[in-house]
N, C-alpha and C. Protein backbone atom coordinates (compact mmCIF):
# COMPACT_ATOMS: atom_id res chain seq x y z
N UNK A 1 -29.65 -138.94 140.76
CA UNK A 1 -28.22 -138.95 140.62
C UNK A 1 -27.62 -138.74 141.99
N UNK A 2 -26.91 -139.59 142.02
CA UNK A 2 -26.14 -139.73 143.69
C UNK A 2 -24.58 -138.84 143.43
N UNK A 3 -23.97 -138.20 144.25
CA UNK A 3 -22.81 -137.38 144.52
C UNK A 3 -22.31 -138.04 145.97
N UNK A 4 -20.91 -138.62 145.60
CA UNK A 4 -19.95 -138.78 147.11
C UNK A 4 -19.21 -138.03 147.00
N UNK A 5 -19.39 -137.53 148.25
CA UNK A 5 -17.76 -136.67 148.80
C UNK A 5 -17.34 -137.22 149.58
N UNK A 6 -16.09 -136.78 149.58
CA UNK A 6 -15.28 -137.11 150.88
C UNK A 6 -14.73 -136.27 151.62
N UNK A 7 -14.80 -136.13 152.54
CA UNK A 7 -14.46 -134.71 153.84
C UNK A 7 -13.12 -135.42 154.40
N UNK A 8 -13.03 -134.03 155.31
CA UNK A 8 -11.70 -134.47 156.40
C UNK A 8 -12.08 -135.66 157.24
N UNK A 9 -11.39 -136.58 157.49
CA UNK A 9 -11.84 -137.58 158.42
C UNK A 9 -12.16 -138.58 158.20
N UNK A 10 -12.08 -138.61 156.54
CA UNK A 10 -12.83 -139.89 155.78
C UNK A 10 -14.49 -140.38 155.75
N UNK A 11 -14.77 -138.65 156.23
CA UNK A 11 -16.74 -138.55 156.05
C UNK A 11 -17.12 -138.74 154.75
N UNK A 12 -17.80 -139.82 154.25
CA UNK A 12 -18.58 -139.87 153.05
C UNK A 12 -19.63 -138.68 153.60
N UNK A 13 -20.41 -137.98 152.28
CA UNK A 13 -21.60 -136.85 152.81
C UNK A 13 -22.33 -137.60 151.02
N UNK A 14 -23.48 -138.15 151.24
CA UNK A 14 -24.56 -138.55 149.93
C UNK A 14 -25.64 -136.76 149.78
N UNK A 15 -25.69 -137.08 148.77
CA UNK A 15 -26.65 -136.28 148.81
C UNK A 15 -27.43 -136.45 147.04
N UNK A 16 -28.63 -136.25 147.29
CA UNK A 16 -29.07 -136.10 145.65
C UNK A 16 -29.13 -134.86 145.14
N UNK A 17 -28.56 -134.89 143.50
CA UNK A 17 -28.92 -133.09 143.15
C UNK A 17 -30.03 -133.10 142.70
N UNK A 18 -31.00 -134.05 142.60
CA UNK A 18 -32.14 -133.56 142.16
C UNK A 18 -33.06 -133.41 142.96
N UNK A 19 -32.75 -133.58 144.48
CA UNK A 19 -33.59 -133.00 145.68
C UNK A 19 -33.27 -131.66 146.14
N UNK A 20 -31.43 -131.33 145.79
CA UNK A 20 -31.25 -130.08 146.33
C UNK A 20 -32.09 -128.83 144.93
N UNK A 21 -32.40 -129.43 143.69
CA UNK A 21 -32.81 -128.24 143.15
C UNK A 21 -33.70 -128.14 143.02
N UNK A 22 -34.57 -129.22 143.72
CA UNK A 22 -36.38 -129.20 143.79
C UNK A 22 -36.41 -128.16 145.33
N UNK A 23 -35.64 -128.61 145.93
CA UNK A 23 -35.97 -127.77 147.52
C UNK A 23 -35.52 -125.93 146.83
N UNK A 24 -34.62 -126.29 146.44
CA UNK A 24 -34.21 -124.84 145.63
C UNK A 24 -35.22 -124.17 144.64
N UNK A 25 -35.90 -124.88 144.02
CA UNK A 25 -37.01 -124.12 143.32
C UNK A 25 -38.38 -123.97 144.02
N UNK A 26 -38.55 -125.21 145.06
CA UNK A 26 -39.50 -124.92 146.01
C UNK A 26 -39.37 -123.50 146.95
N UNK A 27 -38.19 -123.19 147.40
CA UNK A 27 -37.94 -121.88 147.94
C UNK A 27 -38.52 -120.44 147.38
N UNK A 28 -37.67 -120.99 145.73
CA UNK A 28 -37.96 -119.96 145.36
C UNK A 28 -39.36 -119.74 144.23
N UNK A 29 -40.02 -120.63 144.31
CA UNK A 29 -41.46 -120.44 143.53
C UNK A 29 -42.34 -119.52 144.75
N UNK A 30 -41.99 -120.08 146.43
CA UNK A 30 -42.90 -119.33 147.52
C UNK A 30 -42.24 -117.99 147.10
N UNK A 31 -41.27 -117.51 147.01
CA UNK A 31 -40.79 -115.98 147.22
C UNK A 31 -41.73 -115.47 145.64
N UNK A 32 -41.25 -115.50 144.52
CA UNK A 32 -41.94 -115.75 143.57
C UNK A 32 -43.13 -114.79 143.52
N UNK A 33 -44.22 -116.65 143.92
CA UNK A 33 -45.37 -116.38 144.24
C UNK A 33 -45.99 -115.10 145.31
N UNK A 34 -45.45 -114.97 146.35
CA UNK A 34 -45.34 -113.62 147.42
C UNK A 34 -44.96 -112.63 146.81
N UNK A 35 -43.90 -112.66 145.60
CA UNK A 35 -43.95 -111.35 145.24
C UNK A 35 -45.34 -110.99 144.42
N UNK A 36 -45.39 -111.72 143.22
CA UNK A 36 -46.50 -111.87 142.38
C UNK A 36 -47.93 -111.03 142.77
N UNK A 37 -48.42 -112.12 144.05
CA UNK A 37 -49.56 -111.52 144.69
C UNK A 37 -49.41 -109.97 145.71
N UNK A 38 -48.21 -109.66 145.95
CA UNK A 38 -48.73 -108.19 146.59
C UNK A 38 -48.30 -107.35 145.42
N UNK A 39 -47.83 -107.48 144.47
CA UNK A 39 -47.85 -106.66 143.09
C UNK A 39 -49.29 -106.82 142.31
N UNK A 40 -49.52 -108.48 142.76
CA UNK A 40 -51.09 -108.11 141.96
C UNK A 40 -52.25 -107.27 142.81
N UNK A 41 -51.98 -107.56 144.10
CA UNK A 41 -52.91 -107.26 145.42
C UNK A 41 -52.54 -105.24 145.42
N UNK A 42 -51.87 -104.73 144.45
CA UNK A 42 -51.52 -103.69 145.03
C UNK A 42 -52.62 -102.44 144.33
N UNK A 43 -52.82 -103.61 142.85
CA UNK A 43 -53.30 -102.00 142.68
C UNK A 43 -55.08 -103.37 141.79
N UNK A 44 -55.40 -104.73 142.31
CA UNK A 44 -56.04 -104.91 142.31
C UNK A 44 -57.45 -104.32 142.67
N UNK A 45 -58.38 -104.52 142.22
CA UNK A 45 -60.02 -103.93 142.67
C UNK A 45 -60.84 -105.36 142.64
N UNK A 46 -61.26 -105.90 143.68
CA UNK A 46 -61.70 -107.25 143.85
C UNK A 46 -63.28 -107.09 143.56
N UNK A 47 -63.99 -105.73 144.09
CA UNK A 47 -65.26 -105.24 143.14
C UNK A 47 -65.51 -104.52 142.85
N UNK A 48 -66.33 -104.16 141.77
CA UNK A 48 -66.51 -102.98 141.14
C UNK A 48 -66.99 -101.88 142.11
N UNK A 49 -66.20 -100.52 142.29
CA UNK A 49 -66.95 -99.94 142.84
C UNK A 49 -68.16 -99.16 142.61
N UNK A 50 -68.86 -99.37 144.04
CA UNK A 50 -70.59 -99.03 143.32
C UNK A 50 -70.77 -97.64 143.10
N UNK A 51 -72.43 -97.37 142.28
CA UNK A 51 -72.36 -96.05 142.31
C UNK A 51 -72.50 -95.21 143.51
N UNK A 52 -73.26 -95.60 144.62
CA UNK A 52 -73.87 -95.31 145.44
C UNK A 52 -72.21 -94.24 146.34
N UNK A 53 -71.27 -95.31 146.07
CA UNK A 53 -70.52 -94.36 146.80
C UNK A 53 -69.44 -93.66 145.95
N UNK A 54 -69.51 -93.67 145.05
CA UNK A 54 -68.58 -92.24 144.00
C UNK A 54 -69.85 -91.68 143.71
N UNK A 55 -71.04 -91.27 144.04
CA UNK A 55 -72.05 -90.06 144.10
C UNK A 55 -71.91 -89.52 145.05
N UNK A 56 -71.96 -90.71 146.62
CA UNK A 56 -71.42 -90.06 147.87
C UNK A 56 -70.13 -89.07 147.98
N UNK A 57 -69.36 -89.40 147.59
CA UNK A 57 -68.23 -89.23 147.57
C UNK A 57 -68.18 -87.82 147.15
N UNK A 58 -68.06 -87.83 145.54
CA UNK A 58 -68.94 -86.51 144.32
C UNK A 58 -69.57 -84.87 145.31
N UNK A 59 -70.63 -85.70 145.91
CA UNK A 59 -71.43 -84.91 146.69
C UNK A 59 -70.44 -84.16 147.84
N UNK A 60 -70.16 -85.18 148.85
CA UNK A 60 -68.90 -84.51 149.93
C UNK A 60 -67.97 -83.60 149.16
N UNK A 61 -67.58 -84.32 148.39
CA UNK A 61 -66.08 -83.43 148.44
C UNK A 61 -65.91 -82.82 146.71
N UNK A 62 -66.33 -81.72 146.46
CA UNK A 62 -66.61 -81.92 144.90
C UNK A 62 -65.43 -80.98 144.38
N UNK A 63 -64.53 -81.08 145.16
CA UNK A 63 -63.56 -79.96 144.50
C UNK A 63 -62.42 -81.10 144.82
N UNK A 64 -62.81 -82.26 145.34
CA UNK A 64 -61.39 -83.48 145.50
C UNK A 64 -60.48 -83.77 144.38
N UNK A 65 -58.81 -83.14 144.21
CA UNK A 65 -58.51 -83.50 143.05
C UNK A 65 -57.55 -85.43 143.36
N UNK A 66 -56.72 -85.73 142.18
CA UNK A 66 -56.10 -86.57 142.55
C UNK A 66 -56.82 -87.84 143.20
N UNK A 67 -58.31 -88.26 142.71
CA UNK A 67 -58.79 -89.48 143.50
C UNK A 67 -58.95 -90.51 143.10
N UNK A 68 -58.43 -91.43 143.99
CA UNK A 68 -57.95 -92.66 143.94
C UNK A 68 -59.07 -93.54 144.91
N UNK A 69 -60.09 -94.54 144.05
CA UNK A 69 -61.16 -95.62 144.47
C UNK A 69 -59.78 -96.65 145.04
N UNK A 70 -60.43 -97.31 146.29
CA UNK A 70 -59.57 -98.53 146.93
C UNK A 70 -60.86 -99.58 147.70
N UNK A 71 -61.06 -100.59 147.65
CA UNK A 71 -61.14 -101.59 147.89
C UNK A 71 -60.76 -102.33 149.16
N UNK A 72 -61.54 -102.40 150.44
CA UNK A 72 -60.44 -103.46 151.45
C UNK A 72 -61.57 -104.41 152.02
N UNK A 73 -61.98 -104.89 151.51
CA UNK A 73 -63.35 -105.68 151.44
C UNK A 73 -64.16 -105.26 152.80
N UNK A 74 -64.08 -104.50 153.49
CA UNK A 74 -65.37 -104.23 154.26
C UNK A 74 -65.99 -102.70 154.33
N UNK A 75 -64.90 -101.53 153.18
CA UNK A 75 -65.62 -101.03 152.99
C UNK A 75 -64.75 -100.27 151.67
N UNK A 76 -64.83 -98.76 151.41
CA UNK A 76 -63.86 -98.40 150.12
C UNK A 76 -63.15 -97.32 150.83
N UNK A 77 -62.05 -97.51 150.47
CA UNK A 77 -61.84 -95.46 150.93
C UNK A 77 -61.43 -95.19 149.14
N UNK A 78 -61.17 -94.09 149.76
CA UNK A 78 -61.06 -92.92 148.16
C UNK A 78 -60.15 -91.97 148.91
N UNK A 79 -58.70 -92.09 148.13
CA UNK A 79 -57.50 -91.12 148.53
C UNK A 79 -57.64 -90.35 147.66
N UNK A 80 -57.38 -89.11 148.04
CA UNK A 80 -57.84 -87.41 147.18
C UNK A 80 -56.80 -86.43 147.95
N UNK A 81 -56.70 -85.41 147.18
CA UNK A 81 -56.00 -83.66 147.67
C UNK A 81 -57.41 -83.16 147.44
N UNK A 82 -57.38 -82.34 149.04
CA UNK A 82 -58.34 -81.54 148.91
C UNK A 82 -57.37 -79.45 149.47
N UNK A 83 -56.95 -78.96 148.66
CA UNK A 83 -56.54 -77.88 148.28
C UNK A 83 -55.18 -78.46 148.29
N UNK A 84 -54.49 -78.65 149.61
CA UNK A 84 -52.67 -79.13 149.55
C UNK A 84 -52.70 -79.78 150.26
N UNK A 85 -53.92 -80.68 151.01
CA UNK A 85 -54.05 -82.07 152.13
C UNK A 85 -54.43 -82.77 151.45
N UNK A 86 -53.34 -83.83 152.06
CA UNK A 86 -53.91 -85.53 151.45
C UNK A 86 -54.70 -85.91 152.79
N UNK A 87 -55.92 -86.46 152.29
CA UNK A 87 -56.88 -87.07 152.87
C UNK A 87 -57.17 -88.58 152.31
N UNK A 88 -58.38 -89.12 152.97
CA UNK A 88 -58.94 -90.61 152.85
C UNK A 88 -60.02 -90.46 153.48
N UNK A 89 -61.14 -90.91 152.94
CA UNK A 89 -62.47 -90.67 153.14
C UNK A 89 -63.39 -92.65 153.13
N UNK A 90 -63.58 -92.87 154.59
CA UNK A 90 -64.22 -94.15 153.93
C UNK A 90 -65.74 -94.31 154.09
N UNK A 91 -66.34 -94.93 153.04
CA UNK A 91 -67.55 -95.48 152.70
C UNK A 91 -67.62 -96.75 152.85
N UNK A 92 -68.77 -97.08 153.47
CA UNK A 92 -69.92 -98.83 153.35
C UNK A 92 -70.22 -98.67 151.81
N UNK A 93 -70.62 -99.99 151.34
CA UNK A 93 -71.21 -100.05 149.96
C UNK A 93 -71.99 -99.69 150.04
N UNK A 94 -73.06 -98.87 150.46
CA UNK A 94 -74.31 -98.27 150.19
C UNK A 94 -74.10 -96.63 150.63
N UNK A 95 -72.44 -96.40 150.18
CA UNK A 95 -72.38 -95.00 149.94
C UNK A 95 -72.88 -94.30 151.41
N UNK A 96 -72.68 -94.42 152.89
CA UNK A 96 -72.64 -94.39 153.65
C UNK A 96 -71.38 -94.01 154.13
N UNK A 97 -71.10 -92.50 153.98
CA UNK A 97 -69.65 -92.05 154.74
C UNK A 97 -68.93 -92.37 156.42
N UNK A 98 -68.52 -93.14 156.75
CA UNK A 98 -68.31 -93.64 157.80
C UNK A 98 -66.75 -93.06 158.74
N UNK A 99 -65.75 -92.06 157.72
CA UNK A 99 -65.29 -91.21 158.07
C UNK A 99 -64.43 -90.53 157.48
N UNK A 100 -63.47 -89.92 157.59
CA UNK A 100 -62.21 -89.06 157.01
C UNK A 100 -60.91 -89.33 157.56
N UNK A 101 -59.88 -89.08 156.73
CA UNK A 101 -58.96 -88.84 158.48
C UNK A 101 -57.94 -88.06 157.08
N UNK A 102 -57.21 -86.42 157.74
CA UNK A 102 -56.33 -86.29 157.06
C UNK A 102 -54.99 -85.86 157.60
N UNK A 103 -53.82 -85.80 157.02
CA UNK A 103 -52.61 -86.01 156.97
C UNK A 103 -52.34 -84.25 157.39
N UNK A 104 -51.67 -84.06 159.12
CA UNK A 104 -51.51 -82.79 158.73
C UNK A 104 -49.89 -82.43 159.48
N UNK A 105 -50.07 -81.66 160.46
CA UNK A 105 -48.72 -80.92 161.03
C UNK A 105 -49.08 -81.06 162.43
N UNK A 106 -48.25 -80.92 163.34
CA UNK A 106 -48.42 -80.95 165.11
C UNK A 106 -49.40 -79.41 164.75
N UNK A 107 -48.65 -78.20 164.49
CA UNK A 107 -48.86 -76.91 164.46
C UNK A 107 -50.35 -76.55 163.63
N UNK A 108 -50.78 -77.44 163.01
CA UNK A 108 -52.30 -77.59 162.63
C UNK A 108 -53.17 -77.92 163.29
N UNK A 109 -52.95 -78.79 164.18
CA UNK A 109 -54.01 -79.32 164.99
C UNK A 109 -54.89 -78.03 166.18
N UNK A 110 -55.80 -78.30 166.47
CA UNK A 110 -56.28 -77.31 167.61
C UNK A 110 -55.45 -77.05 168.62
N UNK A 111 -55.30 -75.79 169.46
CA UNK A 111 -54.70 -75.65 170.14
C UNK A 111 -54.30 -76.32 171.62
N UNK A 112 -55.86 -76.95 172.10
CA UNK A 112 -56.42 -77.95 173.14
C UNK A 112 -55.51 -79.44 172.79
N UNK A 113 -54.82 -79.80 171.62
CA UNK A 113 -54.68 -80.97 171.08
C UNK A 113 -53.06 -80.66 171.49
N UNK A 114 -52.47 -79.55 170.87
CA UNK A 114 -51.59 -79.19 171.28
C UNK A 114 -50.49 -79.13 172.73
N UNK A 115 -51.76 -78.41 173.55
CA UNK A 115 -51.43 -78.41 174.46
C UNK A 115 -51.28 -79.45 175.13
N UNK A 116 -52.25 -80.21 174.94
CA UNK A 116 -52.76 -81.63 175.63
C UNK A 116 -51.06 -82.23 175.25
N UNK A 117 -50.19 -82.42 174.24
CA UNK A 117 -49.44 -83.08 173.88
C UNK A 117 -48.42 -82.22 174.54
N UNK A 118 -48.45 -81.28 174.77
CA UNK A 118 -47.09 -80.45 175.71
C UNK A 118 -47.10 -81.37 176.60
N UNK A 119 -48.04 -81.23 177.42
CA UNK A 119 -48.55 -81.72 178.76
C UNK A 119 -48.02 -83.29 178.62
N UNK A 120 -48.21 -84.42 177.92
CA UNK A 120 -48.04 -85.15 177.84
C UNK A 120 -47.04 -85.69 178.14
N UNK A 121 -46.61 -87.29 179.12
CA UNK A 121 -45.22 -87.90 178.93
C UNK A 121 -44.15 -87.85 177.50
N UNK A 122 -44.76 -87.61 176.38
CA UNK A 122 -44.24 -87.65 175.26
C UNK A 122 -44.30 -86.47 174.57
N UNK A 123 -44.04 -85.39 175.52
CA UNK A 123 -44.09 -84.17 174.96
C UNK A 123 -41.95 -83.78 174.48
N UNK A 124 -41.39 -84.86 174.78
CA UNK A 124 -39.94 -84.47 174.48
C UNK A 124 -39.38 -85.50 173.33
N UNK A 125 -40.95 -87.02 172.86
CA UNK A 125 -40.49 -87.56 171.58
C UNK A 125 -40.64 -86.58 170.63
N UNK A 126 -40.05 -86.81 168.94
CA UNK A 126 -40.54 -86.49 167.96
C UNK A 126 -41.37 -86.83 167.69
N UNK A 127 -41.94 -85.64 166.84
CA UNK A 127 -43.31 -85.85 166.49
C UNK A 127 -43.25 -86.21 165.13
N UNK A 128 -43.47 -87.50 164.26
CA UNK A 128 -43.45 -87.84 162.79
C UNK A 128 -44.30 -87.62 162.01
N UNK A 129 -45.89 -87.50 162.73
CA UNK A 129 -47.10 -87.55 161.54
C UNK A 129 -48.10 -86.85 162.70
N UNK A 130 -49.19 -86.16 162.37
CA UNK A 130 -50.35 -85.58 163.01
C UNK A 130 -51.69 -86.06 162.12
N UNK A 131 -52.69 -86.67 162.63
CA UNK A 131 -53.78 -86.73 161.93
C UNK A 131 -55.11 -86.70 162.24
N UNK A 132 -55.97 -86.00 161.54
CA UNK A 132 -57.39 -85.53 161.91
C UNK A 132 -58.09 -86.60 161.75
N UNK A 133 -59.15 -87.32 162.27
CA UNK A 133 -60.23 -88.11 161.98
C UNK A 133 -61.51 -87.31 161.77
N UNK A 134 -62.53 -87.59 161.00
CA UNK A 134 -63.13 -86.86 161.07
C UNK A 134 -64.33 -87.49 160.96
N UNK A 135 -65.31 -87.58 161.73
CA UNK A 135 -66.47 -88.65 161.55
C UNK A 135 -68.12 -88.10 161.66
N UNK A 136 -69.45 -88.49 161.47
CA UNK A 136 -70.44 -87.80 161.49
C UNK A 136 -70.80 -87.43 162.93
N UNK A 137 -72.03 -86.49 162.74
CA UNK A 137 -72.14 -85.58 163.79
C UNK A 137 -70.91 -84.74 164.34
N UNK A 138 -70.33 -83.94 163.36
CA UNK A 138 -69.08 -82.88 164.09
C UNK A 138 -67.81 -83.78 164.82
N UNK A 139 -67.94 -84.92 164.92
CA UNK A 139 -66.87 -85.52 165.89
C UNK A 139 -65.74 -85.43 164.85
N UNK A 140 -64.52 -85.16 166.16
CA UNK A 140 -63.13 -85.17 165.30
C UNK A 140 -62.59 -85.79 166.70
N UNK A 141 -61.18 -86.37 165.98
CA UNK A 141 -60.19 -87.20 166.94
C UNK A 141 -58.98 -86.75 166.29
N UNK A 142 -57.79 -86.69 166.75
CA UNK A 142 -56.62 -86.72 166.88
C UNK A 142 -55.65 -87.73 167.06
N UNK A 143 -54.88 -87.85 166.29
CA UNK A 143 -53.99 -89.11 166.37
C UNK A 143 -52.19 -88.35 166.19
N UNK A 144 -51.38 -88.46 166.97
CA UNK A 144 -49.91 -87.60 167.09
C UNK A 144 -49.07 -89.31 166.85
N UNK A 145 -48.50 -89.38 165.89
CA UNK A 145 -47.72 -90.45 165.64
C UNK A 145 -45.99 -89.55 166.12
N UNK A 146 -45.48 -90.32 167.56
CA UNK A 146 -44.35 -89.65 167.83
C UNK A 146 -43.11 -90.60 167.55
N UNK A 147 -41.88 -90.54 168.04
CA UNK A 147 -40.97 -91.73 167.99
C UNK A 147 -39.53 -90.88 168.94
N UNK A 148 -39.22 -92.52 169.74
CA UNK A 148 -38.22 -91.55 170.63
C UNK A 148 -37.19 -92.58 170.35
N UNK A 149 -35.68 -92.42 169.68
CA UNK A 149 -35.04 -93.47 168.86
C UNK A 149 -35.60 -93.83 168.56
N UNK A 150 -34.86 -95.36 167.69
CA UNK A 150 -35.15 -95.93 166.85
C UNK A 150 -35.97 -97.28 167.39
N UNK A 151 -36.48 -97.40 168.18
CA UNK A 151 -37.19 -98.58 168.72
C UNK A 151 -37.95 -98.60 169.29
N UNK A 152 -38.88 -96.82 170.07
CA UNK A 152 -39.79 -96.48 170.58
C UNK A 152 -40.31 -95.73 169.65
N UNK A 153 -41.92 -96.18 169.15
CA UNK A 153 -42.73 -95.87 168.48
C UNK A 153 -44.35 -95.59 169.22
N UNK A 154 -44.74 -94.60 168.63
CA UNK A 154 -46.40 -94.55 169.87
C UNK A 154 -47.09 -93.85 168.64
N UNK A 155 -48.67 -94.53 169.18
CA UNK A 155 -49.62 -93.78 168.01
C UNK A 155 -50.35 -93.08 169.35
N UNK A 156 -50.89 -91.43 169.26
CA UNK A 156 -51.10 -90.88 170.33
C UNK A 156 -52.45 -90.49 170.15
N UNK A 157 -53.72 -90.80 170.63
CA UNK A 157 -54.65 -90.71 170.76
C UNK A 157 -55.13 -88.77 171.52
N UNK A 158 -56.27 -88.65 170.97
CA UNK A 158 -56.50 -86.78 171.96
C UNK A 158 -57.76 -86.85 171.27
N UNK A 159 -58.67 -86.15 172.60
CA UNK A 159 -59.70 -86.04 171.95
C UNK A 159 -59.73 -84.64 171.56
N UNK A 160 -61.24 -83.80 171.65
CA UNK A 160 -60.73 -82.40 171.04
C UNK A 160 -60.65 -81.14 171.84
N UNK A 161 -60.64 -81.94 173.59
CA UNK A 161 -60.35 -81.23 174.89
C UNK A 161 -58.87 -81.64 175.23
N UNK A 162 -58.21 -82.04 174.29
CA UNK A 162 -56.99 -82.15 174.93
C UNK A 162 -56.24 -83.46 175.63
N UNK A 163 -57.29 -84.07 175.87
CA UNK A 163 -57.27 -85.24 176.59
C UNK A 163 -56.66 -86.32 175.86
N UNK A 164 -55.19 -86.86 176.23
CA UNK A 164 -54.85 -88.16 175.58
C UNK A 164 -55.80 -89.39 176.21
N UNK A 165 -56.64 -90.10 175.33
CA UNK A 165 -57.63 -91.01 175.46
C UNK A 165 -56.60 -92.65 175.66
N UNK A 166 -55.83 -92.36 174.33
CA UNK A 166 -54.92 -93.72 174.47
C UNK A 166 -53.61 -93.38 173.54
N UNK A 167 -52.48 -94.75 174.20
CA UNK A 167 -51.49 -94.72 173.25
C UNK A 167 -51.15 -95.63 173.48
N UNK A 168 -50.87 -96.22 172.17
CA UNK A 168 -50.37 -97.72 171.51
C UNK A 168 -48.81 -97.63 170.55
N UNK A 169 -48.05 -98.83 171.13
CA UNK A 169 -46.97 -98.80 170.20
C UNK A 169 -47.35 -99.23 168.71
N UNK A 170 -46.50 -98.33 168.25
CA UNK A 170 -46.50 -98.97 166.46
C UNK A 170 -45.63 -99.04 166.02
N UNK A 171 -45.08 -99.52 164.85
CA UNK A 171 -44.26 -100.14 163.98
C UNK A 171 -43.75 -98.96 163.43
């Protein structure tokens, strides 16, 4: 079905409506579809998780309340409270703990971590998030998520002498 108009100037403008509501449903089948899949992708499990690592898991942390199996195809984590910290613990499929990392306070961290961040160029951003890594053989890392306005963002690296190792902008 063809539509003439006529504009100022004596512009004919053609157009078909049955292209403008195919482009119009083409628009909106992509949005749609994008919503669809991260609602399905959200609380999807693409494989079963094995036993090997909810025994692992079991074993580490056996007082973990609140736990939540996740899926990111190269390995699982498992979100848990362990007394009033939220943590994340990840495993290989063969139940192979590969690390921790949990959610804490600037004022939690070691004092060396602390200081290290006084010391730091970014000792006058805010500080938004603090987090422990925690990996085998005793190793721990530090991560100080700061922000200075609204458009400077840094993820702040420390090892457990104090030492900022690295810092990367983030989102």
């Amino acid at each position: 079905m063809l539509l003439l108009f006529r504009g100022g100037h004596n512009f004919i403008f053609l157009f078909s409506l049955n292209n403008q509501i195919e482009i119009m449903m083409r628009k909106y089948s992509f949005i749609l579809i994008g919503f669809l899949l991260s609602v399905m992708g959200a609380d999807a499990q693409i494989r079963k998780i094995p036993a090997e690592v909810t025994n692992a898991f079991s074993a580490q942390y056996p007082d973990a309340k609140d736990v939540t199996y996740g899926d990111n195809l190269k390995d699982f984590e498992i979100e848990f409270t362990s007394g009033e910290e939220k943590m994340t613990a990840s495993y290989n499929n063969k139940g192979v703990w590969k690390g921790t990392e949990k959610k804490t306070t600037l004022s939690k961290l070691p004092q060396a971590v602390q200081d290290g961040f006084q010391k730091s160029k970014y000792a006058d951003w805010e500080v938004k998030e603090a987090t422990i890594f925690y990996f085998s053989g005793n190793t721990e890392k530090y991560r100080i998520k700061v922000e200075k306005g609204e458009l400077q963002r840094k993820n702040l690296h420390f090892n457990k002498n104090g030492r900022l190792t690295k810092d990367s902008i983030t989102i």
